[in-house]
Each structure stands twice: as structure tokens, then as C-alpha cells.
C-alpha atoms as a PDB file:
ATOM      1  CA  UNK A   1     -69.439 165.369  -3.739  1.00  0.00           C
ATOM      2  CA  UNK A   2     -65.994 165.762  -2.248  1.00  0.00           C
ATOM      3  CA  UNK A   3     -64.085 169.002  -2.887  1.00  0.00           C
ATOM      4  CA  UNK A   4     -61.105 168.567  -4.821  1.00  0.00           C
ATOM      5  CA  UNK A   5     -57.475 170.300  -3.181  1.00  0.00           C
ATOM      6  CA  UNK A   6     -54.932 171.388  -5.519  1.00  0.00           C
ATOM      7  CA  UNK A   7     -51.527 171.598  -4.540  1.00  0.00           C
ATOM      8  CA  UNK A   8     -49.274 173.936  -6.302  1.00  0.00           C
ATOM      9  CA  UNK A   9     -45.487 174.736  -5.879  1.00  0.00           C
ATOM     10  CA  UNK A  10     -42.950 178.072  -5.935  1.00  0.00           C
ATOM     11  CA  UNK A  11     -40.204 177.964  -6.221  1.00  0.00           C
ATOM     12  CA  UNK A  12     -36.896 180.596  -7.410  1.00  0.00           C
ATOM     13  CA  UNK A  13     -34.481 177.713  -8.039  1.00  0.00           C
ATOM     14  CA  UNK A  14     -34.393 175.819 -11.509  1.00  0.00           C
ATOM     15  CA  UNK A  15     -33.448 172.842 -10.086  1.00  0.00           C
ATOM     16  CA  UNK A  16     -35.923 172.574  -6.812  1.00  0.00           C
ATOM     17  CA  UNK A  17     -38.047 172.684  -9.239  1.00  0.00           C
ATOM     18  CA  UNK A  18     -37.134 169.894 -11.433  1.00  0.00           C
ATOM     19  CA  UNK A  19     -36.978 168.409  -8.384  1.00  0.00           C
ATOM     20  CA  UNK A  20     -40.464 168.985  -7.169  1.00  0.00           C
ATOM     21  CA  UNK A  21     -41.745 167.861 -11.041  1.00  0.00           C
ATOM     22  CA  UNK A  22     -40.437 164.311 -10.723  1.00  0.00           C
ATOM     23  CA  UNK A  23     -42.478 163.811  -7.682  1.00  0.00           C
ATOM     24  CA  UNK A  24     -45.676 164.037 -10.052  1.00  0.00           C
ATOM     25  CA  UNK A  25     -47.791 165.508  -6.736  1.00  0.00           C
ATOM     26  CA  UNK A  26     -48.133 168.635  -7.868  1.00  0.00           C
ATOM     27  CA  UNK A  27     -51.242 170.291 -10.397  1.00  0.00           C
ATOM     28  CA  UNK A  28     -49.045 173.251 -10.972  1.00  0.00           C
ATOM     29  CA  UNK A  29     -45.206 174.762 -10.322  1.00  0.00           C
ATOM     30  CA  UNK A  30     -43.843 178.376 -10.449  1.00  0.00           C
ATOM     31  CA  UNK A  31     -40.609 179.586 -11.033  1.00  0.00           C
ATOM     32  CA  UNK A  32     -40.852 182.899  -9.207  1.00  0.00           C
ATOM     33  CA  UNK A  33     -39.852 184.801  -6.021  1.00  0.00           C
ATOM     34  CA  UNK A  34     -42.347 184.294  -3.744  1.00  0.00           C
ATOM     35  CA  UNK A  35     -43.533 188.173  -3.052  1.00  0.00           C
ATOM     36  CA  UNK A  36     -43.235 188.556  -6.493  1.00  0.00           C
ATOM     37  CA  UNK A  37     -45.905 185.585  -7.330  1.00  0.00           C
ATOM     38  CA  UNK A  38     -48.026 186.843  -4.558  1.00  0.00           C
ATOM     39  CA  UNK A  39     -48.556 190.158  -5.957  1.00  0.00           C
ATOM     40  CA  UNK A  40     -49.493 188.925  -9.585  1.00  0.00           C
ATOM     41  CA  UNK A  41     -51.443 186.138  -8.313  1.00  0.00           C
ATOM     42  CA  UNK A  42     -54.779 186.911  -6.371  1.00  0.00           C
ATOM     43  CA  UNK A  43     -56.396 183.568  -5.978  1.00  0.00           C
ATOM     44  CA  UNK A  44     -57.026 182.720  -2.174  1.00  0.00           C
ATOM     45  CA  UNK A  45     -55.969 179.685  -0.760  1.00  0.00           C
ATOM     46  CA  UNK A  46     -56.548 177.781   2.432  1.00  0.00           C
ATOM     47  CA  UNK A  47     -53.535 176.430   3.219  1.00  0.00           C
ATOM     48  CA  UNK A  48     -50.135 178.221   2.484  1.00  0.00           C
ATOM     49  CA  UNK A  49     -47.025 175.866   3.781  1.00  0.00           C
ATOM     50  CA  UNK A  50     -43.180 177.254   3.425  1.00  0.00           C
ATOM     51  CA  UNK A  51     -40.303 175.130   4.647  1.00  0.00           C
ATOM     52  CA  UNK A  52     -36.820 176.725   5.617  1.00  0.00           C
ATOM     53  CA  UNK A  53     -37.731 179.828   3.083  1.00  0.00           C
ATOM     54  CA  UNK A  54     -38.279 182.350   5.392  1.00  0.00           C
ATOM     55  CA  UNK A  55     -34.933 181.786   7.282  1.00  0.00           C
ATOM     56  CA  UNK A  56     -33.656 183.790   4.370  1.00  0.00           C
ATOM     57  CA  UNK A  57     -35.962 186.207   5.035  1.00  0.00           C
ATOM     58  CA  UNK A  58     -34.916 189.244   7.850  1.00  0.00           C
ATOM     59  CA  UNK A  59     -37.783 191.141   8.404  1.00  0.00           C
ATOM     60  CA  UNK A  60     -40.685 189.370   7.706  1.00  0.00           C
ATOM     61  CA  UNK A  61     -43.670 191.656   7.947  1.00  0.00           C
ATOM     62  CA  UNK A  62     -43.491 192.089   3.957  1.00  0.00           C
ATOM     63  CA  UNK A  63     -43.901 188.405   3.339  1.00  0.00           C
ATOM     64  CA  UNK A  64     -46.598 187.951   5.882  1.00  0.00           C
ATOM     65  CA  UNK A  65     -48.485 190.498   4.472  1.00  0.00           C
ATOM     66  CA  UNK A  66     -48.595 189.007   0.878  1.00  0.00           C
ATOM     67  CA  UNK A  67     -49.258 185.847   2.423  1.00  0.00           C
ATOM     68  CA  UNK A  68     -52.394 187.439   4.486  1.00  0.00           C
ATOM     69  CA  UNK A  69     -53.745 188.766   1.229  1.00  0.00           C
ATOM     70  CA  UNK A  70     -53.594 185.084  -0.611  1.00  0.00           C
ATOM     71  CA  UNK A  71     -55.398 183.608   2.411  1.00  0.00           C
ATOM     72  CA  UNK A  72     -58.907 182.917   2.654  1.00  0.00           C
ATOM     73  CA  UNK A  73     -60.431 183.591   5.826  1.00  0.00           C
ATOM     74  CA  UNK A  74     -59.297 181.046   8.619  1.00  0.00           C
ATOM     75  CA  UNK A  75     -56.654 180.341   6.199  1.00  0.00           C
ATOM     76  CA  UNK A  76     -53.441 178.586   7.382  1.00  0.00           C
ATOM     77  CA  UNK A  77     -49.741 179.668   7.047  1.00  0.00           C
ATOM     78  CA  UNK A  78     -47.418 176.816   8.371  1.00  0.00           C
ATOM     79  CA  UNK A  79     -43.716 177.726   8.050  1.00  0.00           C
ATOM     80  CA  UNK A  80     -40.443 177.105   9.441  1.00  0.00           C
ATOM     81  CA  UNK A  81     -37.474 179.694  10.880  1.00  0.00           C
ATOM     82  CA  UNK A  82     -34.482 178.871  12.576  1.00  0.00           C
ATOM     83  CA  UNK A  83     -34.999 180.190  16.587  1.00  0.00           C
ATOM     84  CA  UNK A  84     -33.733 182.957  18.242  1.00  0.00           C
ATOM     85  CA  UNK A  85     -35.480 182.638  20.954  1.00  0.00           C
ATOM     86  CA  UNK A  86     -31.940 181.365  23.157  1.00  0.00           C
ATOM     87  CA  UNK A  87     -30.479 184.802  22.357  1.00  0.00           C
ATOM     88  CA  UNK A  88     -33.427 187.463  21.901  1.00  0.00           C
ATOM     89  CA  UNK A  89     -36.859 186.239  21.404  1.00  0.00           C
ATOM     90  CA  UNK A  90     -38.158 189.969  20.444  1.00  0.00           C
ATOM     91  CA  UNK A  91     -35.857 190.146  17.737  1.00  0.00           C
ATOM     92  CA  UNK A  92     -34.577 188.850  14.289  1.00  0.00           C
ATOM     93  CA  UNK A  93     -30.752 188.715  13.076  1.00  0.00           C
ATOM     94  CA  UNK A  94     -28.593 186.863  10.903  1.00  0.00           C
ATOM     95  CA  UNK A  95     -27.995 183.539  12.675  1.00  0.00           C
ATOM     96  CA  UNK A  96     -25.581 183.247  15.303  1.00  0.00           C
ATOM     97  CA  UNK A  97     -23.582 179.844  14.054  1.00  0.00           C
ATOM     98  CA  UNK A  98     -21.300 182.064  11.215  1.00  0.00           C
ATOM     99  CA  UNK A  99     -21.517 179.621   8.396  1.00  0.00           C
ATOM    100  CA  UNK A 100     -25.017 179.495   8.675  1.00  0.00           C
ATOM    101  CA  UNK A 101     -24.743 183.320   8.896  1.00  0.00           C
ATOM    102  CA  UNK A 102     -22.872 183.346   5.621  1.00  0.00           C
ATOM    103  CA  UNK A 103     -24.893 181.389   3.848  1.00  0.00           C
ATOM    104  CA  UNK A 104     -27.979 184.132   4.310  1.00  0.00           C
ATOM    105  CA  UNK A 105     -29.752 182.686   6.896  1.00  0.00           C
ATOM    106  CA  UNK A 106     -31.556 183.971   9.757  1.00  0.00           C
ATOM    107  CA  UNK A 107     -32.817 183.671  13.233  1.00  0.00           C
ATOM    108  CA  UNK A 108     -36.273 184.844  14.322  1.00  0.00           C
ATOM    109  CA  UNK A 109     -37.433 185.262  17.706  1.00  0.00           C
ATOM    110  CA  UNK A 110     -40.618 183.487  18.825  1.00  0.00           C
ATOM    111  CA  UNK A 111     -41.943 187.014  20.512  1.00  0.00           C
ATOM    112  CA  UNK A 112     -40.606 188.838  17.043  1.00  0.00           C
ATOM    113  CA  UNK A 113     -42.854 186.150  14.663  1.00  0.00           C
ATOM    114  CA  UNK A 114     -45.912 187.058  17.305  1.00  0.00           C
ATOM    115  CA  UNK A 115     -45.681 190.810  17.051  1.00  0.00           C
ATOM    116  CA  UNK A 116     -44.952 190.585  12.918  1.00  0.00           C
ATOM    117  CA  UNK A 117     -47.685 188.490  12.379  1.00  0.00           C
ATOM    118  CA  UNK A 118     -50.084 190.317  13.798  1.00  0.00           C
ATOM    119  CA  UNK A 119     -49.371 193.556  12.213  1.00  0.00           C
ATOM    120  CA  UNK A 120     -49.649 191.640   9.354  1.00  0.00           C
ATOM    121  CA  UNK A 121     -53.310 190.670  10.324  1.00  0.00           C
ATOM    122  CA  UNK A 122     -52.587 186.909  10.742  1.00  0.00           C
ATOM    123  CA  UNK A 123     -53.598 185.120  14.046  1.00  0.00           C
ATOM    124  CA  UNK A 124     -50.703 183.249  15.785  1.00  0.00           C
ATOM    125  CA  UNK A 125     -52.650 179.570  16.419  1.00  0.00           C
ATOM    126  CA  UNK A 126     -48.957 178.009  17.707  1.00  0.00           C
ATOM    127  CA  UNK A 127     -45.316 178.177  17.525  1.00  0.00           C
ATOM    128  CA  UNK A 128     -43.759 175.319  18.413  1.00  0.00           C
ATOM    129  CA  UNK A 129     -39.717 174.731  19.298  1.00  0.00           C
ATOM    130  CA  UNK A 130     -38.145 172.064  17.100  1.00  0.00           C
ATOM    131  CA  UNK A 131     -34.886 170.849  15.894  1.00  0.00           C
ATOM    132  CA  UNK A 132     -34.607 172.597  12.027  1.00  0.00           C
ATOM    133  CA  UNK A 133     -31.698 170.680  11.119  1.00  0.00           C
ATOM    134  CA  UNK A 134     -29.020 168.468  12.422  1.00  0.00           C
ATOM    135  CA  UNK A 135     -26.146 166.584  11.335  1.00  0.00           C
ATOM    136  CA  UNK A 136     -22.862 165.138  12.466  1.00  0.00           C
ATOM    137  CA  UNK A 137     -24.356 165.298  16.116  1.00  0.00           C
ATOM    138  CA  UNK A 138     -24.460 169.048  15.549  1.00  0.00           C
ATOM    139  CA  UNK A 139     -28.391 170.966  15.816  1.00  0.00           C
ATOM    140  CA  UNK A 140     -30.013 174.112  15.394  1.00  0.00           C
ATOM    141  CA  UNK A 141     -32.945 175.071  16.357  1.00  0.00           C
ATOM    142  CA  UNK A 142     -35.955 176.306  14.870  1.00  0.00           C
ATOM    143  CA  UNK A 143     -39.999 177.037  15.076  1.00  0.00           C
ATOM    144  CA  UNK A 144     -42.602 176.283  13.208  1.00  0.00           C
ATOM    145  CA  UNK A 145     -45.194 178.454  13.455  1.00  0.00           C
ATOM    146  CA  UNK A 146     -48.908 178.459  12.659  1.00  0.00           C
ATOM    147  CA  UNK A 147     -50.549 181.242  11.774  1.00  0.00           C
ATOM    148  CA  UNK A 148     -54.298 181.894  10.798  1.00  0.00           C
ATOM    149  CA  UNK A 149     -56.026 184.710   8.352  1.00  0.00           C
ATOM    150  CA  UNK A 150     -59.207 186.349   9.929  1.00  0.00           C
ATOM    151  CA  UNK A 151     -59.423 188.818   6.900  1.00  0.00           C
END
């Protein structure tokens, strides 16, 4: 007998989440902030995915942590973060474009996600350079990161 995966989704805004429902993929949605959830919530799972949330995240050893404590062991974290890795890849700021800057984003460095991670007791398995976004021949770029749970 197969296993059966369940795929569940957080989200803080109303409306992503209305958004997310009439896709009829999911087996259950949250309207919560995500540390918040993680704290209430102690089922483990083994595969936690979070697309352009934590670039409005500065310091991310918080959120890792909660994350780490969800995971089973050899669990997976994929996310994305915009790169700082052309200005200061040990460090983390708001992003260097201004109205990207405004709008509460930031900018991680790939060496910064490394270290953080593993204080948080995750594994780094890869970060990889991307594009995050681009439009109107304009792009910024970003990471995604995979990170693995050896609790």
C-alpha cells in the first residue's frame, strides 16, 4: 500500500488564500503567521516548501528554527530569498533596489543562509543562484536553498 501525502497551505493573507482554495489541491489551509502556526502546531512533516516569504523575513534564524522543529528527520525545507550575495554574501539587509526595499523585502547572503541554518540545526543540501523575479527586461536575483533536518 502506497503512503498517502497531504499537502497543506499557510498563509497570513485573506485573499492568497482564497486564492490557494480555488485550486482544490490542497487537504487543508491556514490563515496564520507562519511562526505563529509553527509553535501551536507540532505535527512533523517531510517536506516544508516557502516561496518569496522569507524575503520579508531579516534575520532568519527564528524561522529556521520553528521550521527545524516541524521537520522530521531528513526532512526538507525548500525556500526562496532574494540574493545578496553581489553585495555581501555573509550578511542580510533590506534589498538594495529601493522600491523593493520599501515594500519590506530583503536580501540574504548565500554565506549568511549557511551559517543561520546551521545554528538552527538544519543541513544546507544546496543553494542555488536563480533569477527571483523579472519583468520589463528588469531582474533580481535570488536563491533557493535546500536545507535538510538531522534532528
Amino acid at each position: 500500500m502506497q503512503a498517502r501525502c497531504a499537502l497543506y497551505g499557510l498563509d497570513c493573507s485573506e485573499h492568497m488564500l482564497s486564492v490557494a482554495a480555488g485550486k482544490n489541491i490542497y487537504d487543508g489551509l491556514y490563515h496564520d503567521d507562519v511562526t505563529e502556526f509553527s509553535d501551536k502546531h507540532q505535527p512533523q512533516y517531510d517536506a516544508i516548501t516557502a516561496a518569496a516569504l522569507l524575503i520579508h523575513f531579516g534575520d532568519l534564524v527564528t524561522i529556521l528554527q520553528s521550521v527545524c522543529a516541524r521537520l522530521c528527520t531528513g526532512g526538507a525545507f525548500v525556500f526562496s530569498v532574494y540574493s545578496n550575495d553581489d553585495y555581501d554574501n555573509q550578511g542580510v539587509g533590506p534589498h538594495p533596489e529601493l522600491g523593493l526595499a520599501k515594500a519590506g523585502c530583503y536580501a540574504h547572503g548565500s554565506a549568511y543562509v549557511d551559517h543561520t541554518a546551521q545554528q538552527a540545526g538544519l543541513h544546507v543540501r544546496n543553494i542555488v543562484p536563480i533569477i527571483h523575479e523579472a519583468s520589463a527586461g528588469h531582474s533580481a536575483p535570488g536563491l533557493v536553498v535546500t536545507l535538510t533536518a538531522s534532528n
